[in-house]
PDB file of N, CA and C in Angstrom:
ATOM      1  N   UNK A   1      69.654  89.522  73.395  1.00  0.00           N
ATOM      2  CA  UNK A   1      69.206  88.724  74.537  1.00  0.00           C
ATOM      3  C   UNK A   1      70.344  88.603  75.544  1.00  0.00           C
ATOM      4  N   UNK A   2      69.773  88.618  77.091  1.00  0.00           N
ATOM      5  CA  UNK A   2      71.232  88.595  77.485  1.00  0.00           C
ATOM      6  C   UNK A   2      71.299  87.420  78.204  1.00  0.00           C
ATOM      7  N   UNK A   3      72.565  87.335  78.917  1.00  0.00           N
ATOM      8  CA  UNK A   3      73.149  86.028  79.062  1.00  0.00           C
ATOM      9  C   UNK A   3      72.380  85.520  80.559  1.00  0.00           C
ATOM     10  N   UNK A   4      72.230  84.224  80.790  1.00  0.00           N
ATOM     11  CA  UNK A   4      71.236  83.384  82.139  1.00  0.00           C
ATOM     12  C   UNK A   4      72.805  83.382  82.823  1.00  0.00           C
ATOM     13  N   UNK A   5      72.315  82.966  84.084  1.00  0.00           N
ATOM     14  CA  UNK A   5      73.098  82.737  85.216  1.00  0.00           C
ATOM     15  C   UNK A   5      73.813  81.586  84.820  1.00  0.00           C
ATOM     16  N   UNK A   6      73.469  80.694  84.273  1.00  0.00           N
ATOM     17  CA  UNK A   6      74.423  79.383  83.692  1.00  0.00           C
ATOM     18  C   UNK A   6      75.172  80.259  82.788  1.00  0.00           C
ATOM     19  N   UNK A   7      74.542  80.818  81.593  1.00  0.00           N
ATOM     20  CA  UNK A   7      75.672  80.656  80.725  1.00  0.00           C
ATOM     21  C   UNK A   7      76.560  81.603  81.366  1.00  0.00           C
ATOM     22  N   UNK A   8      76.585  82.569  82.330  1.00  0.00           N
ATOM     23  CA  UNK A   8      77.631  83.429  82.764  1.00  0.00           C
ATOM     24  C   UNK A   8      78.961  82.859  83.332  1.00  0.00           C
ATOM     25  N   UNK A   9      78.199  81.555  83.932  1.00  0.00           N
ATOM     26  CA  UNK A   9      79.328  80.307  84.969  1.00  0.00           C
ATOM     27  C   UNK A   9      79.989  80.304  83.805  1.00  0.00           C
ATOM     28  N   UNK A  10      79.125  79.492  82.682  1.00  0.00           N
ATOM     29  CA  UNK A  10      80.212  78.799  81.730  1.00  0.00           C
ATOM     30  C   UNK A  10      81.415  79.607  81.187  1.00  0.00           C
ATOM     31  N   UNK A  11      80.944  80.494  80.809  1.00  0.00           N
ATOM     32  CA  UNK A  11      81.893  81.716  80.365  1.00  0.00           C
ATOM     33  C   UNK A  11      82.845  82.360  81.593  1.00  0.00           C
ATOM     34  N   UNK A  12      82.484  82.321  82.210  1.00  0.00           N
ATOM     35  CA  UNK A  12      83.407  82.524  83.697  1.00  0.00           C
ATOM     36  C   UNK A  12      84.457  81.422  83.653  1.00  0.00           C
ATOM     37  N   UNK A  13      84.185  80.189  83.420  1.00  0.00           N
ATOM     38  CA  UNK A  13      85.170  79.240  83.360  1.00  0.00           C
ATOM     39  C   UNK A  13      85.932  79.327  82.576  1.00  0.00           C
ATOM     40  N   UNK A  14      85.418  79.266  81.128  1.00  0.00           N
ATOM     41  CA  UNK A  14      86.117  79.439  79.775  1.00  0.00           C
ATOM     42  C   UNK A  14      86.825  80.594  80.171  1.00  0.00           C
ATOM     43  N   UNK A  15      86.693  81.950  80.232  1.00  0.00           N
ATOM     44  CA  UNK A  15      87.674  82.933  80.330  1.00  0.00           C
ATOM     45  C   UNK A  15      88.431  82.496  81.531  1.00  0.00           C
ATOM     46  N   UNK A  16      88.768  81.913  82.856  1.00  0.00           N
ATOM     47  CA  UNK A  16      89.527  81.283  83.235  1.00  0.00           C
ATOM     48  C   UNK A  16      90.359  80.478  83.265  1.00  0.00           C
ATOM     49  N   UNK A  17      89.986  79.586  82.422  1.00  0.00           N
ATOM     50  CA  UNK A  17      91.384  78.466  81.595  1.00  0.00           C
ATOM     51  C   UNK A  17      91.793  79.193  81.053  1.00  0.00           C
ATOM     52  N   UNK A  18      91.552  80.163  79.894  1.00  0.00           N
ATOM     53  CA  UNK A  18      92.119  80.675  78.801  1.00  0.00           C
ATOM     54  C   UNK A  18      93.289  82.314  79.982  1.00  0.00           C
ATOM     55  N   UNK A  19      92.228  82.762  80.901  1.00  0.00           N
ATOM     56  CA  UNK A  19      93.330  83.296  81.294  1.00  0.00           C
ATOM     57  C   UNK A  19      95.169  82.563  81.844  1.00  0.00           C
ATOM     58  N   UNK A  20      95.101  81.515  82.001  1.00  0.00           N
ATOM     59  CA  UNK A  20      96.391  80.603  82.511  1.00  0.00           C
ATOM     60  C   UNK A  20      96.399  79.681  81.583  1.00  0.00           C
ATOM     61  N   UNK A  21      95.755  79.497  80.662  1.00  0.00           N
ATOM     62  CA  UNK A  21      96.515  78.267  79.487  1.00  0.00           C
ATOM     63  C   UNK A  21      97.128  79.527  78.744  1.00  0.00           C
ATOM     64  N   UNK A  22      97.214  81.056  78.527  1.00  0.00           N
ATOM     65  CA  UNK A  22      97.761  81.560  77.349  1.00  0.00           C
ATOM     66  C   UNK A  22      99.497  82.032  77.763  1.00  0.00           C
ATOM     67  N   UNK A  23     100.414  81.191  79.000  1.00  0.00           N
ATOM     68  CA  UNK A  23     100.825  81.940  79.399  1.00  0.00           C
ATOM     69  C   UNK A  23     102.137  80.681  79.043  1.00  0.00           C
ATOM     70  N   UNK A  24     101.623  79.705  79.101  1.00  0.00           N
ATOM     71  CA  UNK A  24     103.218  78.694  78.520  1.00  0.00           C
ATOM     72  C   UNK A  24     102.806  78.188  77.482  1.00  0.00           C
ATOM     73  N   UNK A  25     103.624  77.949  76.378  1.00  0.00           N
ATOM     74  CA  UNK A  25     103.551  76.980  75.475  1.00  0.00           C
ATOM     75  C   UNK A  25     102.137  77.023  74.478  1.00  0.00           C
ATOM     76  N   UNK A  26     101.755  76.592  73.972  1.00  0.00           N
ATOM     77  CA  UNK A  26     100.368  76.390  73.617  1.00  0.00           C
ATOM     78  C   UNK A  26      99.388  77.640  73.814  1.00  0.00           C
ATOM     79  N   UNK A  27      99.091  78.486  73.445  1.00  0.00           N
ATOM     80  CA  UNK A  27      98.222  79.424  74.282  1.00  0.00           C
ATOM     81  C   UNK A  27      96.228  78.878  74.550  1.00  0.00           C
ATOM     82  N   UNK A  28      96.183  77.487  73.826  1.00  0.00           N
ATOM     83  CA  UNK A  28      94.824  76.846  74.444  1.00  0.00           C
ATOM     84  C   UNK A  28      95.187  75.323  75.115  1.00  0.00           C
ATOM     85  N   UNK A  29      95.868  75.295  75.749  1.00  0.00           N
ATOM     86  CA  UNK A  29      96.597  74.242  76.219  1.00  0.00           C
ATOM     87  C   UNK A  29      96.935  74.164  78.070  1.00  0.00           C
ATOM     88  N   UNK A  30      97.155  73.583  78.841  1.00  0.00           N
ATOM     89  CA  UNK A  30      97.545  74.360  80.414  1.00  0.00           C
ATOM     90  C   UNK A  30      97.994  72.999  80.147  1.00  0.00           C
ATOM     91  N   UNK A  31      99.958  73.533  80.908  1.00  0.00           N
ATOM     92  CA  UNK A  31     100.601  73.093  81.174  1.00  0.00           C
ATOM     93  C   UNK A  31     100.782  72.770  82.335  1.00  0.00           C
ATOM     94  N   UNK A  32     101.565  72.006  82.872  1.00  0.00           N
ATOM     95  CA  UNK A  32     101.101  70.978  84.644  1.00  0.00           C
ATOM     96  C   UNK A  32     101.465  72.067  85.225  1.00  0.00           C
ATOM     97  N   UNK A  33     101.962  73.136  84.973  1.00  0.00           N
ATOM     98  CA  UNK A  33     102.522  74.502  85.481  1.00  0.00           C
ATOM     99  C   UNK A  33     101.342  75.703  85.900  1.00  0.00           C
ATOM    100  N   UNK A  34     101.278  75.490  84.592  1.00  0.00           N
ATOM    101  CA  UNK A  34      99.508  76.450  84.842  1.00  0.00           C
ATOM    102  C   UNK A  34      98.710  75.947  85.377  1.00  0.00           C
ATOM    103  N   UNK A  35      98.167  74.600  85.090  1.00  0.00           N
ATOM    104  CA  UNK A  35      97.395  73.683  85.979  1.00  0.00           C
ATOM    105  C   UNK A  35      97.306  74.555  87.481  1.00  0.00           C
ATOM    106  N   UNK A  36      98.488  74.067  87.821  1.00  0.00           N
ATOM    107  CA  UNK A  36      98.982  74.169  89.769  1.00  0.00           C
ATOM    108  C   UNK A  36      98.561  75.826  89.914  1.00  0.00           C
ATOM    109  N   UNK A  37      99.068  76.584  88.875  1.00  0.00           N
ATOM    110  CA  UNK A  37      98.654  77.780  89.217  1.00  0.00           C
ATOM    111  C   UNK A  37      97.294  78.303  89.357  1.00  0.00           C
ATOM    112  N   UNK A  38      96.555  77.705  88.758  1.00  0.00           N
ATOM    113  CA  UNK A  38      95.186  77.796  88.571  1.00  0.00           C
ATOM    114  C   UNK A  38      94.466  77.302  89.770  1.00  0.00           C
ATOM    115  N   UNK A  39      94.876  76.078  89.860  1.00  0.00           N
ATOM    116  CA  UNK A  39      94.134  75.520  90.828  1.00  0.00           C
ATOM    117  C   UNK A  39      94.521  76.326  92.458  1.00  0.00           C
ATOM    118  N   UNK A  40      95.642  76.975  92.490  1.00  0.00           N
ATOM    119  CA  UNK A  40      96.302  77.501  93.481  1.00  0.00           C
ATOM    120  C   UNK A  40      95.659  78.914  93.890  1.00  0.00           C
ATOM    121  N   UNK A  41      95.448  79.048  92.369  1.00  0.00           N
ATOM    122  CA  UNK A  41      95.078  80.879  92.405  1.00  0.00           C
ATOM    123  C   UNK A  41      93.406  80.743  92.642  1.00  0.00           C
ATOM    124  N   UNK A  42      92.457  79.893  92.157  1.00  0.00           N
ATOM    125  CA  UNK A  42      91.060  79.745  92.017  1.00  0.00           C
ATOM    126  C   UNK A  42      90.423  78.888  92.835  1.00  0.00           C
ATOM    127  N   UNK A  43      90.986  77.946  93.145  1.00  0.00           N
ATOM    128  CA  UNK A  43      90.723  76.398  93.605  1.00  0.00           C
ATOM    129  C   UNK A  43      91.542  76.169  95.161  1.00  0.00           C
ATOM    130  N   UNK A  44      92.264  77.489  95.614  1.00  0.00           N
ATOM    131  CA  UNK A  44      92.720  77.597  96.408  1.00  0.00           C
ATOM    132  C   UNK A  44      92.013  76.155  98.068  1.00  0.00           C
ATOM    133  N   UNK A  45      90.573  76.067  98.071  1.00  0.00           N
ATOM    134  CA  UNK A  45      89.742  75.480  99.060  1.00  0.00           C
ATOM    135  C   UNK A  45      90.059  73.965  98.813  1.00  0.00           C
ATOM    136  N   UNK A  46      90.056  73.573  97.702  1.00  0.00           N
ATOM    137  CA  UNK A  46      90.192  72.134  97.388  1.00  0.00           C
ATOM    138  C   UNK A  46      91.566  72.106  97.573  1.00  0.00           C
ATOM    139  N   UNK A  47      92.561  72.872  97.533  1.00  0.00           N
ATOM    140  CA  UNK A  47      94.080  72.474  97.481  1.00  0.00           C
ATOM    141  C   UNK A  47      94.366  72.198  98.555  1.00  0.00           C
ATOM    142  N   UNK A  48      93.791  72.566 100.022  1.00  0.00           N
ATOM    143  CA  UNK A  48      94.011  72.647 101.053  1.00  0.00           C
ATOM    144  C   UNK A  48      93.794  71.354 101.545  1.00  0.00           C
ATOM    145  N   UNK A  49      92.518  70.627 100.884  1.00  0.00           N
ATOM    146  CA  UNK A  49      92.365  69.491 101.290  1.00  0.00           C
ATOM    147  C   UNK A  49      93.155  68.488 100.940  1.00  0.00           C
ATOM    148  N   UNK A  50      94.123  68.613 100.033  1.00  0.00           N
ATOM    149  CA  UNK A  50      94.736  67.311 100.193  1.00  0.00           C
ATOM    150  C   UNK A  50      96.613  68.628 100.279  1.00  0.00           C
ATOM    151  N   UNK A  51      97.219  67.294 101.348  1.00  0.00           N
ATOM    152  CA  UNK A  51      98.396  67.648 102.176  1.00  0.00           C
ATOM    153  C   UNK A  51      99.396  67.124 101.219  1.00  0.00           C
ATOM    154  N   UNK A  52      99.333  66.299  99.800  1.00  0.00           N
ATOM    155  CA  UNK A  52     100.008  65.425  99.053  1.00  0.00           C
ATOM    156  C   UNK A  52     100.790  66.620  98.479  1.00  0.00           C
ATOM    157  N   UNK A  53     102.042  67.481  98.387  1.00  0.00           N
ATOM    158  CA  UNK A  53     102.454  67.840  97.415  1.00  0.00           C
ATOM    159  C   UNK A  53     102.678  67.299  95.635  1.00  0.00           C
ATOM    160  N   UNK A  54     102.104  65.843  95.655  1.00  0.00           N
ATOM    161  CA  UNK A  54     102.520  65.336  94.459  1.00  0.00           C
ATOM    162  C   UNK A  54     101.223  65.124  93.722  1.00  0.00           C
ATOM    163  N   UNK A  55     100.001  65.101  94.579  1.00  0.00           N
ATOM    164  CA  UNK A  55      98.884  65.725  93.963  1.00  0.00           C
ATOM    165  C   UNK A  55      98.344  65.826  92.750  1.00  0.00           C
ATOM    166  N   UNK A  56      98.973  67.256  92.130  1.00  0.00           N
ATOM    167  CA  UNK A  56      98.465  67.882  91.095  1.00  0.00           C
ATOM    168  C   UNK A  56      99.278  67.334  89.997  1.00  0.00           C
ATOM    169  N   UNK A  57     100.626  67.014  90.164  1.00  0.00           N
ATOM    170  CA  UNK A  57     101.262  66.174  89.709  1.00  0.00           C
ATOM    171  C   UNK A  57     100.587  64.506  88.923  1.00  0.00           C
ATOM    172  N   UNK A  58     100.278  64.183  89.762  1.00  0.00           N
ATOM    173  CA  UNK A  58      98.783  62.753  89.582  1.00  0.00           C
ATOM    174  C   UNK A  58      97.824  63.035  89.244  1.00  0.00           C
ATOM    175  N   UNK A  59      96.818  64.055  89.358  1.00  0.00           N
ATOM    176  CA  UNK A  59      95.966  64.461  88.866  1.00  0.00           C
ATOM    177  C   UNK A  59      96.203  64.835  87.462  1.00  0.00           C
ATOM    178  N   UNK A  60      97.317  65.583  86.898  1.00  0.00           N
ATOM    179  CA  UNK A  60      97.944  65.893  85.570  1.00  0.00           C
ATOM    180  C   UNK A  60      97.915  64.804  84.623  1.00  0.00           C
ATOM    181  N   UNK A  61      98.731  63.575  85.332  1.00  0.00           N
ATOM    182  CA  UNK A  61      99.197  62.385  84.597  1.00  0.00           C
ATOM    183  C   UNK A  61      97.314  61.742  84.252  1.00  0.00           C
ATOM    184  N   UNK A  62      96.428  62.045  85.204  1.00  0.00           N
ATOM    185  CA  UNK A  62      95.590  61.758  85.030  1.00  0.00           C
ATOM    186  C   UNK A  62      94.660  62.221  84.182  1.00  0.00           C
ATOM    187  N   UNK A  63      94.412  63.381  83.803  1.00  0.00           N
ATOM    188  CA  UNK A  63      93.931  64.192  82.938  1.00  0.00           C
ATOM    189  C   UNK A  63      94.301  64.033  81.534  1.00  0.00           C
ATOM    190  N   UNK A  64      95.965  64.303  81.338  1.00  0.00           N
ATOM    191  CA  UNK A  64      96.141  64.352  80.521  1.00  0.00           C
ATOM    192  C   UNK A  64      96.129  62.959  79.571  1.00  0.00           C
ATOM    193  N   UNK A  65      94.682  62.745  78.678  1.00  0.00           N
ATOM    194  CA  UNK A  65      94.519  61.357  78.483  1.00  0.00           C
ATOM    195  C   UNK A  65      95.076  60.988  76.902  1.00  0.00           C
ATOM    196  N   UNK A  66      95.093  62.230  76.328  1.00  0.00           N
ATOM    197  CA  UNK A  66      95.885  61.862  75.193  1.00  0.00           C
ATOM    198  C   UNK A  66      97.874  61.698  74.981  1.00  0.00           C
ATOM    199  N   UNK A  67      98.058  62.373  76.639  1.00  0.00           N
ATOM    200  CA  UNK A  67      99.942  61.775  77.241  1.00  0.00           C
ATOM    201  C   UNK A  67     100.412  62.746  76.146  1.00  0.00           C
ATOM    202  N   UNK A  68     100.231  64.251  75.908  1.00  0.00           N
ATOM    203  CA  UNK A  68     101.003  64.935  74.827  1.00  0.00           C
ATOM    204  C   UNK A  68     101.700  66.312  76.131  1.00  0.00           C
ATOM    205  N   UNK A  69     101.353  65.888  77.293  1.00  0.00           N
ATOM    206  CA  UNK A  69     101.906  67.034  78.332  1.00  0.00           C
ATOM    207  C   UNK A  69     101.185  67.961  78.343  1.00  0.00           C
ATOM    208  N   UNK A  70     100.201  68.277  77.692  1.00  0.00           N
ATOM    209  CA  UNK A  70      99.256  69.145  78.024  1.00  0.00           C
ATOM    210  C   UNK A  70      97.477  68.938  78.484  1.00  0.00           C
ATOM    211  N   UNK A  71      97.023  70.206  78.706  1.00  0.00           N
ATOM    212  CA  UNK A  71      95.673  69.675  79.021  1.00  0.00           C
ATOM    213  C   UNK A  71      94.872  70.489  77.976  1.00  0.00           C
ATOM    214  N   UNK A  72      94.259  70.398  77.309  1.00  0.00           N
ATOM    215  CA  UNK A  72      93.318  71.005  76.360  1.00  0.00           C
ATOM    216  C   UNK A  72      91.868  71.412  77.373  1.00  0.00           C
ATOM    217  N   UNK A  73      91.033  72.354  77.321  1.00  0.00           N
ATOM    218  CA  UNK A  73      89.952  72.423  77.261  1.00  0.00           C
ATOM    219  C   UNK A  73      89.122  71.359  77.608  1.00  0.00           C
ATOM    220  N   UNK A  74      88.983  70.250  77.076  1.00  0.00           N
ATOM    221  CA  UNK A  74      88.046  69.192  77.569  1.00  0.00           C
ATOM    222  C   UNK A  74      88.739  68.182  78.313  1.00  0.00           C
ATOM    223  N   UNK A  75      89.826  68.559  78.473  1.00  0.00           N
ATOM    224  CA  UNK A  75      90.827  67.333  79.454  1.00  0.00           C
ATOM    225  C   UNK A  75      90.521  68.250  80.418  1.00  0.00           C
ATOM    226  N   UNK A  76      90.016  69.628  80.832  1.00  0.00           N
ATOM    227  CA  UNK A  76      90.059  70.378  81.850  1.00  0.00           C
ATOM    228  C   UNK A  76      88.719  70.639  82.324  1.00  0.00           C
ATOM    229  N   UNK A  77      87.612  69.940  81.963  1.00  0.00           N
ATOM    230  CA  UNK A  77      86.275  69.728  82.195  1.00  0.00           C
ATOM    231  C   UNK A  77      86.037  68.625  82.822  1.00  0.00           C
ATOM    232  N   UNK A  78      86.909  67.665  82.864  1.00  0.00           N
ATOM    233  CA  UNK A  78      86.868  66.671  83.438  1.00  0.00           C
ATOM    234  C   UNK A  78      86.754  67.069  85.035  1.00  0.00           C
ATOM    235  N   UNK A  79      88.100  67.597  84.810  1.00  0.00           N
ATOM    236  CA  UNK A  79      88.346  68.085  86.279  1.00  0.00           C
ATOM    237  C   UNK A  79      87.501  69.456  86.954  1.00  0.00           C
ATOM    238  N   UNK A  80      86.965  70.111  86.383  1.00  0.00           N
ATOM    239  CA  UNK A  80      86.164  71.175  86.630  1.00  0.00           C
ATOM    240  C   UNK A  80      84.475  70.049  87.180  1.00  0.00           C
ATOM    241  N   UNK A  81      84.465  69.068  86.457  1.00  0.00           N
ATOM    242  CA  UNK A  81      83.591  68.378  86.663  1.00  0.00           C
ATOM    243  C   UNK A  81      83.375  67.782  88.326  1.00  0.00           C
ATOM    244  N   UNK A  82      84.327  66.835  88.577  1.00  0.00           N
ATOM    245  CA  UNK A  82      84.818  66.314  89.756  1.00  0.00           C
ATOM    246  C   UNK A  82      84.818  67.629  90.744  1.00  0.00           C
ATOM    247  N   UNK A  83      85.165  68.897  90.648  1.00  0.00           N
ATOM    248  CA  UNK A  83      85.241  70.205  91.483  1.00  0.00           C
ATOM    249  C   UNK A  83      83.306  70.149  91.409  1.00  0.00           C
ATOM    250  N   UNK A  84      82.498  70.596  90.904  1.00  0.00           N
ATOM    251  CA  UNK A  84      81.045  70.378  90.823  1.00  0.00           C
ATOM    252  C   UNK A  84      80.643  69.826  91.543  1.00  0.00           C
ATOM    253  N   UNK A  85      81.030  68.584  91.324  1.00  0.00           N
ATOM    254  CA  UNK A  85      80.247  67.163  92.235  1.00  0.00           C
ATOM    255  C   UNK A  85      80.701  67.676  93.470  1.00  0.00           C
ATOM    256  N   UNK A  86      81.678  67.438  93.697  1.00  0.00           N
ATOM    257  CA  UNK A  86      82.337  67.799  95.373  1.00  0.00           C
ATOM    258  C   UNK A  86      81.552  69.101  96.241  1.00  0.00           C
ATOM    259  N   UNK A  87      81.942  70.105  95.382  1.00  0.00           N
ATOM    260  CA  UNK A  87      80.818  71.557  95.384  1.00  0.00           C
ATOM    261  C   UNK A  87      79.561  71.168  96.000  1.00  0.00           C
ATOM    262  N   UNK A  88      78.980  70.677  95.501  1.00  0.00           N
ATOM    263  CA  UNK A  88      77.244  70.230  95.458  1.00  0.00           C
ATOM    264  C   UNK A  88      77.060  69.108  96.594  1.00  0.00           C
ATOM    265  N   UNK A  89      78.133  68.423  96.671  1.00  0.00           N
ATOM    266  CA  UNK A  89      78.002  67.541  98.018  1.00  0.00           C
ATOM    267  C   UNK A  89      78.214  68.390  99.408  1.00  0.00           C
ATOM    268  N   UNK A  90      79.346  69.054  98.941  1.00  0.00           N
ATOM    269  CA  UNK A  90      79.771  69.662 100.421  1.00  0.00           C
ATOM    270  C   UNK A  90      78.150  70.750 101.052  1.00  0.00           C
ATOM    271  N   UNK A  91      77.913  71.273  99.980  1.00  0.00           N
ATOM    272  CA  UNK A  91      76.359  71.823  99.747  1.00  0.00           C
ATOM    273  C   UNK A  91      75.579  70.802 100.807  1.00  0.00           C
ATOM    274  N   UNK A  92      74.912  69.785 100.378  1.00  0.00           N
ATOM    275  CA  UNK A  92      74.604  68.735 100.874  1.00  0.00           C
ATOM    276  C   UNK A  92      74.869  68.637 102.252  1.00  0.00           C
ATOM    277  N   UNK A  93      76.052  68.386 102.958  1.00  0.00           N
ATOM    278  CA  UNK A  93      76.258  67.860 104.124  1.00  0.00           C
ATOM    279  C   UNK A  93      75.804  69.111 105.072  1.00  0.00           C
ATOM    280  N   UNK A  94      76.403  70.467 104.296  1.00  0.00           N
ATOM    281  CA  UNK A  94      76.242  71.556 105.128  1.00  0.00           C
ATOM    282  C   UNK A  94      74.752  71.811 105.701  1.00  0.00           C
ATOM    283  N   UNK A  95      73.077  71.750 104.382  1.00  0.00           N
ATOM    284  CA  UNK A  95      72.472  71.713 104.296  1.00  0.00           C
ATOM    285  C   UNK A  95      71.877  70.279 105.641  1.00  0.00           C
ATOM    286  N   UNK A  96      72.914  69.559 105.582  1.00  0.00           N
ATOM    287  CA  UNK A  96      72.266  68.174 107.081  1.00  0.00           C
ATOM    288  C   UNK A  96      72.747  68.445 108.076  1.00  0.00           C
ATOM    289  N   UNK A  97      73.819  69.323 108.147  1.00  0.00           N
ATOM    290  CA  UNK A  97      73.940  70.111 109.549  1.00  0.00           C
ATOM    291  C   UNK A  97      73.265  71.444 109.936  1.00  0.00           C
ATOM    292  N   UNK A  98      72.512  71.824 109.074  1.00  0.00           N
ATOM    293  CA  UNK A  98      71.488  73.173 109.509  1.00  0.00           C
ATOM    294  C   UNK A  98      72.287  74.472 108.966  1.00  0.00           C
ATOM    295  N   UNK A  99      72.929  74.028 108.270  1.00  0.00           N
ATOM    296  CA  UNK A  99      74.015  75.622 108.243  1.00  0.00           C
ATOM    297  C   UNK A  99      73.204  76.056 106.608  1.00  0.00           C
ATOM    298  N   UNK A 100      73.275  75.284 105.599  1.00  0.00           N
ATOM    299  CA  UNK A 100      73.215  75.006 104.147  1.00  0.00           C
ATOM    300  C   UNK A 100      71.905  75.982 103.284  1.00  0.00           C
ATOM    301  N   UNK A 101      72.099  75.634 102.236  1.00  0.00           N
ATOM    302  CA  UNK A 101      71.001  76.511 101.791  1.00  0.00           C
ATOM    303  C   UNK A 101      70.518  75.674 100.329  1.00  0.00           C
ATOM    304  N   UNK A 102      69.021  75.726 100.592  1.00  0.00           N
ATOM    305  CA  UNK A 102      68.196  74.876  99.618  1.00  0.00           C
ATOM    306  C   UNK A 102      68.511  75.046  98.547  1.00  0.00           C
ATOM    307  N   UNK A 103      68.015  74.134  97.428  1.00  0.00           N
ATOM    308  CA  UNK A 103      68.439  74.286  95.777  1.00  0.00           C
ATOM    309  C   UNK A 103      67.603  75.028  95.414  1.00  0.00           C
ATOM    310  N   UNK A 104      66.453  76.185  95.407  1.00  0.00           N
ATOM    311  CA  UNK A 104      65.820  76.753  95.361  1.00  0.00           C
ATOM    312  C   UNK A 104      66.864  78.541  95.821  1.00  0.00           C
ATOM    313  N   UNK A 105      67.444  78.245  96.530  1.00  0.00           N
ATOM    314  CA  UNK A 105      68.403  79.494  96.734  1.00  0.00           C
ATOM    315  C   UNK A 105      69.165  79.992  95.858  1.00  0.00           C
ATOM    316  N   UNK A 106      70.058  80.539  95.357  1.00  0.00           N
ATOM    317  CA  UNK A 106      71.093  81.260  94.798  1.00  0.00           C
ATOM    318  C   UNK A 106      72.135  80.980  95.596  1.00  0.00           C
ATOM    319  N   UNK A 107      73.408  79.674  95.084  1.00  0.00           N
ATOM    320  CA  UNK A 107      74.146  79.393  95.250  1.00  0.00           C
ATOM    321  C   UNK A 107      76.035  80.339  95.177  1.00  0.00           C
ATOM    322  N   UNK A 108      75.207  81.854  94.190  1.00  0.00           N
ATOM    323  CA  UNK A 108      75.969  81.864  93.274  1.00  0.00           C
ATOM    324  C   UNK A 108      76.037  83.639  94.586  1.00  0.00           C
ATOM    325  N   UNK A 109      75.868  83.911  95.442  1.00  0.00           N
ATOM    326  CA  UNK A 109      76.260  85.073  96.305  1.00  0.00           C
ATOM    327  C   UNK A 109      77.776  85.042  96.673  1.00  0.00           C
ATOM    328  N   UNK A 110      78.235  86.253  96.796  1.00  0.00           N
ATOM    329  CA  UNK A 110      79.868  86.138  97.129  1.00  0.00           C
ATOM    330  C   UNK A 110      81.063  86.099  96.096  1.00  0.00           C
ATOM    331  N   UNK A 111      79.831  85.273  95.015  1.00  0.00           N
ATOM    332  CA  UNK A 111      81.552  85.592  93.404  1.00  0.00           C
ATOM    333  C   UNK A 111      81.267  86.154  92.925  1.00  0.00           C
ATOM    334  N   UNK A 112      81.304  87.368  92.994  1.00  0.00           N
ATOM    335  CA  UNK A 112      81.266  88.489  92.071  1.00  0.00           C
ATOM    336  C   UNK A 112      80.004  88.944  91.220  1.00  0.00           C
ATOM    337  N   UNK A 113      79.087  88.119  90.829  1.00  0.00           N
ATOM    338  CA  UNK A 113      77.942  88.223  90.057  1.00  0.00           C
ATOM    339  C   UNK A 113      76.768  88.725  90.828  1.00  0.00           C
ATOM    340  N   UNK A 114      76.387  89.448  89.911  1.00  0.00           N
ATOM    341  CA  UNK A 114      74.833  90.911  90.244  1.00  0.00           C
ATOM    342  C   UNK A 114      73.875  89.753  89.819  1.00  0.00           C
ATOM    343  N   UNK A 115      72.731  89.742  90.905  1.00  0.00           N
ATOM    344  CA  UNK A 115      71.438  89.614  90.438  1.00  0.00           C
ATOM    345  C   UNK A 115      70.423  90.201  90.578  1.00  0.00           C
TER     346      UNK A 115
END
């Protein structure tokens, strides 16, 4: 059976942490190092929006809820989460200025994925 358009996201994600958590320390773990890189290399649109260099830095301290310096997998869903919501709003506003495109559309044109 093959894989739905969700589960491809999910797995798109998962092989994305795991590509930058295997590179310091921990190889299922992202360090505030990889973090920044990730978010720098992928997340490039949201980084722009905030001018704070100390940022990702706060966001880290924030994530990381068990305070062991790293982020595991579900400390990194959190934040993949909060990226979603934002996603889906900005969706939203675009959609009340006439530009946007219904939830009935295919959100998913432009990253790489065949339909």
């Amino acid at each position: 059976m093959s894989q739905t358009e969700l589960e491809k996201c999910c797995e798109c994600i998962i092989n994305i942490f795991h590509q930058y958590s295997v590179r310091v320390d921990h190889f299922d773990m992202l360090s505030k190092g990889e973090l920044k890189k990730l978010i720098e290399q992928q997340l490039p649109n949201f980084l722009k929006k905030t001018k704070d260099p100390k940022s990702i830095d706060r966001l880290f301290e924030e994530l990381d809820k068990d305070k062991n310096g790293q982020l595991s997998f579900e400390e990194f869903v959190v934040y993949m989460a909060r990226v979603l919501i934002a996603s889906h709003d900005h969706i939203h506003q675009k959609e009340g200025q006439g530009q946007g495109q219904g939830h009935g559309q295919d959100h998913c044109h432009g990253h790489g994925h065949s339909h």
